[in-house]
N, C-alpha and C. Protein backbone atom coordinates (compact mmCIF):
# COMPACT_ATOMS: atom_id res chain seq x y z
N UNK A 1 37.50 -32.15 45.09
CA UNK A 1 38.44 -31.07 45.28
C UNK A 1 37.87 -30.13 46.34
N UNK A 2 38.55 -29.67 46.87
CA UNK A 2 38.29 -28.56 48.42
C UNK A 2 37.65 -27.33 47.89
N UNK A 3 37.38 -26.24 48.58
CA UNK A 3 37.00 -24.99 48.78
C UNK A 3 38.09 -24.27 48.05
N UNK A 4 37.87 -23.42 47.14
CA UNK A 4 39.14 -22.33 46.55
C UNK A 4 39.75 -22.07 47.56
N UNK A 5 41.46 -21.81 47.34
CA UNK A 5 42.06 -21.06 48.71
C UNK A 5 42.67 -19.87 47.70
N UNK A 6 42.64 -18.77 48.46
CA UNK A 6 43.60 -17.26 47.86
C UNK A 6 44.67 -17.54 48.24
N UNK A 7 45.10 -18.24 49.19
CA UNK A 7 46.82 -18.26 49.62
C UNK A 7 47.61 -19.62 48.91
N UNK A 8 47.87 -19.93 47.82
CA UNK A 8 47.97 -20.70 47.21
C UNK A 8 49.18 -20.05 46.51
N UNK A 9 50.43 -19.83 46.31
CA UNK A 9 51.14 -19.58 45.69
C UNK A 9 51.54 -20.12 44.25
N UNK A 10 51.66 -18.76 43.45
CA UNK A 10 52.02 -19.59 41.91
C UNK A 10 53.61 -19.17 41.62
N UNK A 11 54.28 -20.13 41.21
CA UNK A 11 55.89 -20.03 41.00
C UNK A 11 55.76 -19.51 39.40
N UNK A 12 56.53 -18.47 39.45
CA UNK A 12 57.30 -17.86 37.85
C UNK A 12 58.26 -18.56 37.86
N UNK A 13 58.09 -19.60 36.77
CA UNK A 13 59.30 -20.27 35.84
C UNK A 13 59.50 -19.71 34.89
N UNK A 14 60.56 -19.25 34.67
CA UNK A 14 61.51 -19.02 33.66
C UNK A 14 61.82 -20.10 32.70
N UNK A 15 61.64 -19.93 31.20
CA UNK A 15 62.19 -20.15 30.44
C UNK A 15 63.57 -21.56 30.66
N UNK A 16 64.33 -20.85 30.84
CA UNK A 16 65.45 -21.41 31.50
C UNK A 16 65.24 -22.86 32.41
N UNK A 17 64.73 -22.24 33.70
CA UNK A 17 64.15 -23.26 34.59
C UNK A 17 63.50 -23.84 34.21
N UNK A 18 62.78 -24.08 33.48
CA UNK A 18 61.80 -25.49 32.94
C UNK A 18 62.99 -26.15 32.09
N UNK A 19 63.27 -25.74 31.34
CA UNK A 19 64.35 -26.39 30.38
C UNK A 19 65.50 -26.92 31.18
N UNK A 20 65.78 -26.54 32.00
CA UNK A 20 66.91 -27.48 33.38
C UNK A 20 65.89 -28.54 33.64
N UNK A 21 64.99 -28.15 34.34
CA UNK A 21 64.34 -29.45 35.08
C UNK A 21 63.54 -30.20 34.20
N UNK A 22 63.00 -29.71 32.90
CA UNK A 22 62.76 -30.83 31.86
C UNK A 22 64.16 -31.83 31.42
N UNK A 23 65.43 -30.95 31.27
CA UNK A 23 66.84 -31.81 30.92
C UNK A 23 67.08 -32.82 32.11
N UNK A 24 66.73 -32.54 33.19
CA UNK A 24 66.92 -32.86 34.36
C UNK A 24 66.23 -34.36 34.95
N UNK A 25 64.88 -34.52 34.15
CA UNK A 25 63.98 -35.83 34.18
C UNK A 25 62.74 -35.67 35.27
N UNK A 26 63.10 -34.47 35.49
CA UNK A 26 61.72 -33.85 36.74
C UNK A 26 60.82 -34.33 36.13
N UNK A 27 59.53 -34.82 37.34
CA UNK A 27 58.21 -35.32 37.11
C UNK A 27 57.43 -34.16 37.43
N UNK A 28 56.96 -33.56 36.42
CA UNK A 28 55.61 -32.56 35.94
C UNK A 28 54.73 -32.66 34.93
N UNK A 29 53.62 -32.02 34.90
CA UNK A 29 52.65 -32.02 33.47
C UNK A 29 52.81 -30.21 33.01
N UNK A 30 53.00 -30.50 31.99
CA UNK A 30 52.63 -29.26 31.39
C UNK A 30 51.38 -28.87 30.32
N UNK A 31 50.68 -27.93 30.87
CA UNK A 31 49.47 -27.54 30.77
C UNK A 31 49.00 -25.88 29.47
N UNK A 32 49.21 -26.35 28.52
CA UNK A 32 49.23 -25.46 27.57
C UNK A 32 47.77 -25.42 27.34
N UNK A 33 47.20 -23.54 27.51
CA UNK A 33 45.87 -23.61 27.70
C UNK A 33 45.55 -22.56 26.51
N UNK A 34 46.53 -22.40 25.30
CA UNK A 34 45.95 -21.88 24.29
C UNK A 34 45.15 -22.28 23.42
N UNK A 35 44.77 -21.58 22.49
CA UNK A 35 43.58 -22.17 21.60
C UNK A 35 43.82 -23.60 20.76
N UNK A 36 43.02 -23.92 20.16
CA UNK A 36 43.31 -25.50 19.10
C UNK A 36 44.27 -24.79 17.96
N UNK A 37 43.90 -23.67 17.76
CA UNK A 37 44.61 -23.26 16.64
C UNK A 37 46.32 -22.58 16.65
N UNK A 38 46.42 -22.13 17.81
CA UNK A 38 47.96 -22.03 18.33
C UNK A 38 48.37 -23.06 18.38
N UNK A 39 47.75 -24.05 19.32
CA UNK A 39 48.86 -25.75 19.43
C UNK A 39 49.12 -25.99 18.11
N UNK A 40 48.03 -25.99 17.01
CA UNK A 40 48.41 -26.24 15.67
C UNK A 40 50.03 -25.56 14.89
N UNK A 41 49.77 -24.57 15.91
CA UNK A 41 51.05 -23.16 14.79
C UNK A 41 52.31 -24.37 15.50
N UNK A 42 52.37 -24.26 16.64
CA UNK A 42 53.60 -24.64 17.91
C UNK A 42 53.17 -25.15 19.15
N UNK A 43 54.12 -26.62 19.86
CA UNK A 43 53.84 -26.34 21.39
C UNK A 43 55.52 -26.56 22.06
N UNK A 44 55.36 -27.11 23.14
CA UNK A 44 56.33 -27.44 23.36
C UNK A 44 56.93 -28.72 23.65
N UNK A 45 57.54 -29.55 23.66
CA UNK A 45 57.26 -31.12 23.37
C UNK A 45 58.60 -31.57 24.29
N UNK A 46 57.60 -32.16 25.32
CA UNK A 46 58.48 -32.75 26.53
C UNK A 46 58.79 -34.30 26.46
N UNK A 47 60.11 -34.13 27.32
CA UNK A 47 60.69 -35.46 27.37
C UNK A 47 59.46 -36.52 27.80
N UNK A 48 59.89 -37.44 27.84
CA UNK A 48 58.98 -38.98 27.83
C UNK A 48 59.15 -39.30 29.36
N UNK A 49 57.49 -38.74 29.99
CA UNK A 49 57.52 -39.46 31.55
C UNK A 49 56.79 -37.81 31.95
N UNK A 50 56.76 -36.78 31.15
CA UNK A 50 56.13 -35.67 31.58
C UNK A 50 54.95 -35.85 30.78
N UNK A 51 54.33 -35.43 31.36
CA UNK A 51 52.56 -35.21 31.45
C UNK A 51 51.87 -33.68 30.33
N UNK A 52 51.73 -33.97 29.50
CA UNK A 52 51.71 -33.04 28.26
C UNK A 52 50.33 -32.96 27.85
N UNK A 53 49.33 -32.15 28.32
CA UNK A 53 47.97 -31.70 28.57
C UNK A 53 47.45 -30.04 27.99
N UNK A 54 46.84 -30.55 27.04
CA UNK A 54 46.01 -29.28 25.98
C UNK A 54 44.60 -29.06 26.68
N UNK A 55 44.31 -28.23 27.22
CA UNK A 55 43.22 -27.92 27.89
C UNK A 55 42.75 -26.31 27.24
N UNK A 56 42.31 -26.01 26.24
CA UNK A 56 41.89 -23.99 26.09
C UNK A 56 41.65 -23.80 27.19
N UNK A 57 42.06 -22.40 27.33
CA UNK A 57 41.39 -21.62 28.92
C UNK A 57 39.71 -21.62 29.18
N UNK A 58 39.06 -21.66 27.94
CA UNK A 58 37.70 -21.35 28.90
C UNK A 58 37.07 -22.88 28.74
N UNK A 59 37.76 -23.93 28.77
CA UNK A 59 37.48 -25.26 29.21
C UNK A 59 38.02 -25.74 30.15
N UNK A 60 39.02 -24.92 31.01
CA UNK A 60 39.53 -25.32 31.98
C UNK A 60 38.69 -25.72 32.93
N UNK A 61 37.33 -24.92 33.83
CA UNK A 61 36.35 -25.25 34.64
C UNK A 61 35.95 -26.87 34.75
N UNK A 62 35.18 -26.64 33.22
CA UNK A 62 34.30 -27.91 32.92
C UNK A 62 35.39 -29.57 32.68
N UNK A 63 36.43 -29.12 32.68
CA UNK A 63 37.31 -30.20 32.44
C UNK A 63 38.42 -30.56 33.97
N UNK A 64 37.87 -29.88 34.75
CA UNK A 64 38.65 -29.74 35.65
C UNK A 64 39.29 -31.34 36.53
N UNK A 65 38.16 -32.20 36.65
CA UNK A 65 38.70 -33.17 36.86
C UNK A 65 39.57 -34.26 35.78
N UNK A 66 38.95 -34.19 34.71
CA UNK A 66 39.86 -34.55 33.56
C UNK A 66 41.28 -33.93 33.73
N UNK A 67 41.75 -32.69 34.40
CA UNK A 67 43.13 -32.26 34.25
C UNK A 67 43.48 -32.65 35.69
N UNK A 68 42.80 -33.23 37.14
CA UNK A 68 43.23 -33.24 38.09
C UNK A 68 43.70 -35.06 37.94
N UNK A 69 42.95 -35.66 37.02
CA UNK A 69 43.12 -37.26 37.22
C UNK A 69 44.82 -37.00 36.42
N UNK A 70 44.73 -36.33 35.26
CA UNK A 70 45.58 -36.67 34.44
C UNK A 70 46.98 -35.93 35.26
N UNK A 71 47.08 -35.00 35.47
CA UNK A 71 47.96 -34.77 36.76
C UNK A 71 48.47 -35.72 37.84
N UNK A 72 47.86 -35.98 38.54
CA UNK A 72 47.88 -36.97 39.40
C UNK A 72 48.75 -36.74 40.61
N UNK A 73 48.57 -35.36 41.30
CA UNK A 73 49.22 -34.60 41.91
C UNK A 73 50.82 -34.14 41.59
N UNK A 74 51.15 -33.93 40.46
CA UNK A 74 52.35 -33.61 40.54
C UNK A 74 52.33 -31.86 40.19
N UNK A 75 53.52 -31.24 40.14
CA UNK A 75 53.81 -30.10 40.13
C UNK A 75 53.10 -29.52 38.32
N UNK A 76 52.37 -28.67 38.64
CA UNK A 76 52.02 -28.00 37.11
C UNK A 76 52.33 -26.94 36.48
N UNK A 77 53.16 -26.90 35.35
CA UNK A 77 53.50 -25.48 34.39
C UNK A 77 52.96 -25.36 33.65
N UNK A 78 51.76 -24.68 33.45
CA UNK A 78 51.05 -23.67 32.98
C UNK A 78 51.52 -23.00 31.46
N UNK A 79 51.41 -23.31 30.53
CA UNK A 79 51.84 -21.97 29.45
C UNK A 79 50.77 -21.26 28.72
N UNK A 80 50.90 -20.34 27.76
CA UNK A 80 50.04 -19.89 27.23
C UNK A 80 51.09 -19.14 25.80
N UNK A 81 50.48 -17.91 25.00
CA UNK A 81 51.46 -17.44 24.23
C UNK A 81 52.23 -16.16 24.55
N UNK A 82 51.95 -15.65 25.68
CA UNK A 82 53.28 -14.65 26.01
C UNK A 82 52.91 -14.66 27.62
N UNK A 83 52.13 -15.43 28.11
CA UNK A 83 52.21 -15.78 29.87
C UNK A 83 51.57 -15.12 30.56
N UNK A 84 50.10 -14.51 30.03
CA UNK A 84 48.78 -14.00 30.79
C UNK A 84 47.89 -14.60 31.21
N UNK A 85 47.25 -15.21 29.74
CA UNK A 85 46.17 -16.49 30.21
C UNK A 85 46.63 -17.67 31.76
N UNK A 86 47.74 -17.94 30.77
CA UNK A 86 48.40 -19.14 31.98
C UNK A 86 48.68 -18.59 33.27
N UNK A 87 49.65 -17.48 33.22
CA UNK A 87 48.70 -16.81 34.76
C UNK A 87 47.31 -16.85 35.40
N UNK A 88 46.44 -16.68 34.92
CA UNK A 88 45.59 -16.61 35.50
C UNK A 88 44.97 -18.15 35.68
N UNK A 89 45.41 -19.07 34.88
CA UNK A 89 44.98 -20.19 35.06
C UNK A 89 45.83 -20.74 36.48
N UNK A 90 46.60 -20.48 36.03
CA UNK A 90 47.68 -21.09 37.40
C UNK A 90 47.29 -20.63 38.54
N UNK A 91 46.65 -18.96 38.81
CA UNK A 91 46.03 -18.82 40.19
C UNK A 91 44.77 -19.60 40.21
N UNK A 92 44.44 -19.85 39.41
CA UNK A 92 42.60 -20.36 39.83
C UNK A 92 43.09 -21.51 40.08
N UNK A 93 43.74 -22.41 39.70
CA UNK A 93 44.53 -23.97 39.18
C UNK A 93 44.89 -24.07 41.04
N UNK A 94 45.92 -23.09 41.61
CA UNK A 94 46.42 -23.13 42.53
C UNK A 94 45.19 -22.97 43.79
N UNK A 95 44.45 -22.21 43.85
CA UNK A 95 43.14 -21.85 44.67
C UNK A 95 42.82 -23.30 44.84
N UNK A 96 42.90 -24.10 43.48
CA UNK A 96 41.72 -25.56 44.03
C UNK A 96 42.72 -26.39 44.24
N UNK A 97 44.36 -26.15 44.69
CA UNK A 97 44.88 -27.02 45.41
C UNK A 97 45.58 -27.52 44.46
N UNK A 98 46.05 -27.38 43.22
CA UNK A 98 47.46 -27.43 42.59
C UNK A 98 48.24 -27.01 42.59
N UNK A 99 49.74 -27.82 42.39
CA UNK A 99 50.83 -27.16 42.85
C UNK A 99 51.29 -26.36 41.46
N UNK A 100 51.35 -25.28 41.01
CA UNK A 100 51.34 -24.43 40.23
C UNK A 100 52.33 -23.44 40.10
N UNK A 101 52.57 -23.38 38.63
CA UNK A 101 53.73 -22.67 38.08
C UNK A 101 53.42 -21.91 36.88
N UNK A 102 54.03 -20.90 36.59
CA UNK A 102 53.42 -20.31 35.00
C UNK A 102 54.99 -19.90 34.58
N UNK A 103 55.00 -20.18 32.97
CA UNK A 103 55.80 -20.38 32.32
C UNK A 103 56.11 -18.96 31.94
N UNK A 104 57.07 -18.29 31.95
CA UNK A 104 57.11 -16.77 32.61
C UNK A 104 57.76 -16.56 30.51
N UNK A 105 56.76 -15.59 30.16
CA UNK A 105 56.54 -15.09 28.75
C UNK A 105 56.02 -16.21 27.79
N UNK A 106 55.77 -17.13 28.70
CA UNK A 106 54.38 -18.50 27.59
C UNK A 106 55.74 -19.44 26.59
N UNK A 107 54.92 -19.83 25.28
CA UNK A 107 55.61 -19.99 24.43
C UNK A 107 56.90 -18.98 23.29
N UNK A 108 56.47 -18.09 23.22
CA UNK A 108 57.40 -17.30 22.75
C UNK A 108 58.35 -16.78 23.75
N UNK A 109 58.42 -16.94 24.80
CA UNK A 109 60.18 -17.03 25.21
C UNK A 109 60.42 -18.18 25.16
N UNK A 110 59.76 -19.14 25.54
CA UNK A 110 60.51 -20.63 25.05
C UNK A 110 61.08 -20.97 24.22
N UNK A 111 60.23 -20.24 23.13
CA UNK A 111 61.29 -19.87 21.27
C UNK A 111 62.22 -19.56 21.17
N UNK A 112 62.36 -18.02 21.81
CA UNK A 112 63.83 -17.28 22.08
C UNK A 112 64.50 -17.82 22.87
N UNK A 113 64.25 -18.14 23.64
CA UNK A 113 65.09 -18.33 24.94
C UNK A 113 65.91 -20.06 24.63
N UNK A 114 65.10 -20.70 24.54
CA UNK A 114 65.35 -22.48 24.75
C UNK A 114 65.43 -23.01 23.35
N UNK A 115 64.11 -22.69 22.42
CA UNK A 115 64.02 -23.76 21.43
C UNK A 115 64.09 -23.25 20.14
N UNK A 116 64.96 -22.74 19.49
CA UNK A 116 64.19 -21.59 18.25
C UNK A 116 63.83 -23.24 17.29
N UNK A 117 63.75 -23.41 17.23
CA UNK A 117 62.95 -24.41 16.34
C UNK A 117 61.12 -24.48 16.19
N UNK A 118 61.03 -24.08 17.52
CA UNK A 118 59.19 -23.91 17.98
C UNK A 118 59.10 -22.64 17.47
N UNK A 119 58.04 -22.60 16.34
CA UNK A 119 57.55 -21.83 15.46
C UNK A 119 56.97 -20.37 16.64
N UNK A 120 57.29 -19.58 15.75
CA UNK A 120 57.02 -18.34 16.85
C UNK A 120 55.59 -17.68 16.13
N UNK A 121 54.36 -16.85 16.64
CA UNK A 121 53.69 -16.27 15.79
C UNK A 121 52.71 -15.05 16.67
């Protein structure tokens, strides 16, 4: 992987917009970087052919090629539980040359917004 870049843009997806382009059959991974014990509460569970990757935030570094193989250059959405962590993952994510997105209010707008079935907490 290259040199960090700062000019690396990260896209705010909305709620909404993931749920179109997940209905839609778009090829992405989604990258939920909360703890073992949140995925346990809820995640979000994508159609078949998307790329569905549990990484915690402060294993992101050390696992970094483990999330770049499993990617395999496609577009990445980022979540977390109200869309801070995953921000910040998505800029560092984007610096080393991923194409990067953060899931704009994490899992709990995904609740409200898209899925009330995904446990809220």
């Amino acid at each position: 992987m290259s040199e960090p870049r700062s000019d690396r843009v990260v896209v705010q997806v909305p709620p909404t917009e993931l749920g179109r382009q997940l209905e839609a059959g778009a090829r992405l991974a989604l990258l939920d970087v909360r703890e073992d014990d949140e995925r346990a509460i809820c995640r979000i569970a994508p159609p078949e052919g998307v790329v569905d990757l549990h990484v915690p935030m402060g294993e992101i570094p050390v696992r970094l090629d483990e999330i770049e193989d499993a990617v395999g250059g496609l577009p990445v959405v980022v979540y977390c539980h109200h869309g801070m962590r995953s921000l910040m993952i998505s800029k560092w994510l984007a610096a080393r040359g991923f194409r990067c997105g953060n899931l704009t209010g994490g899992i709990d707008a995904w609740a409200k917004e898209i899925d009330p079935s995904v446990a809220r907490y």
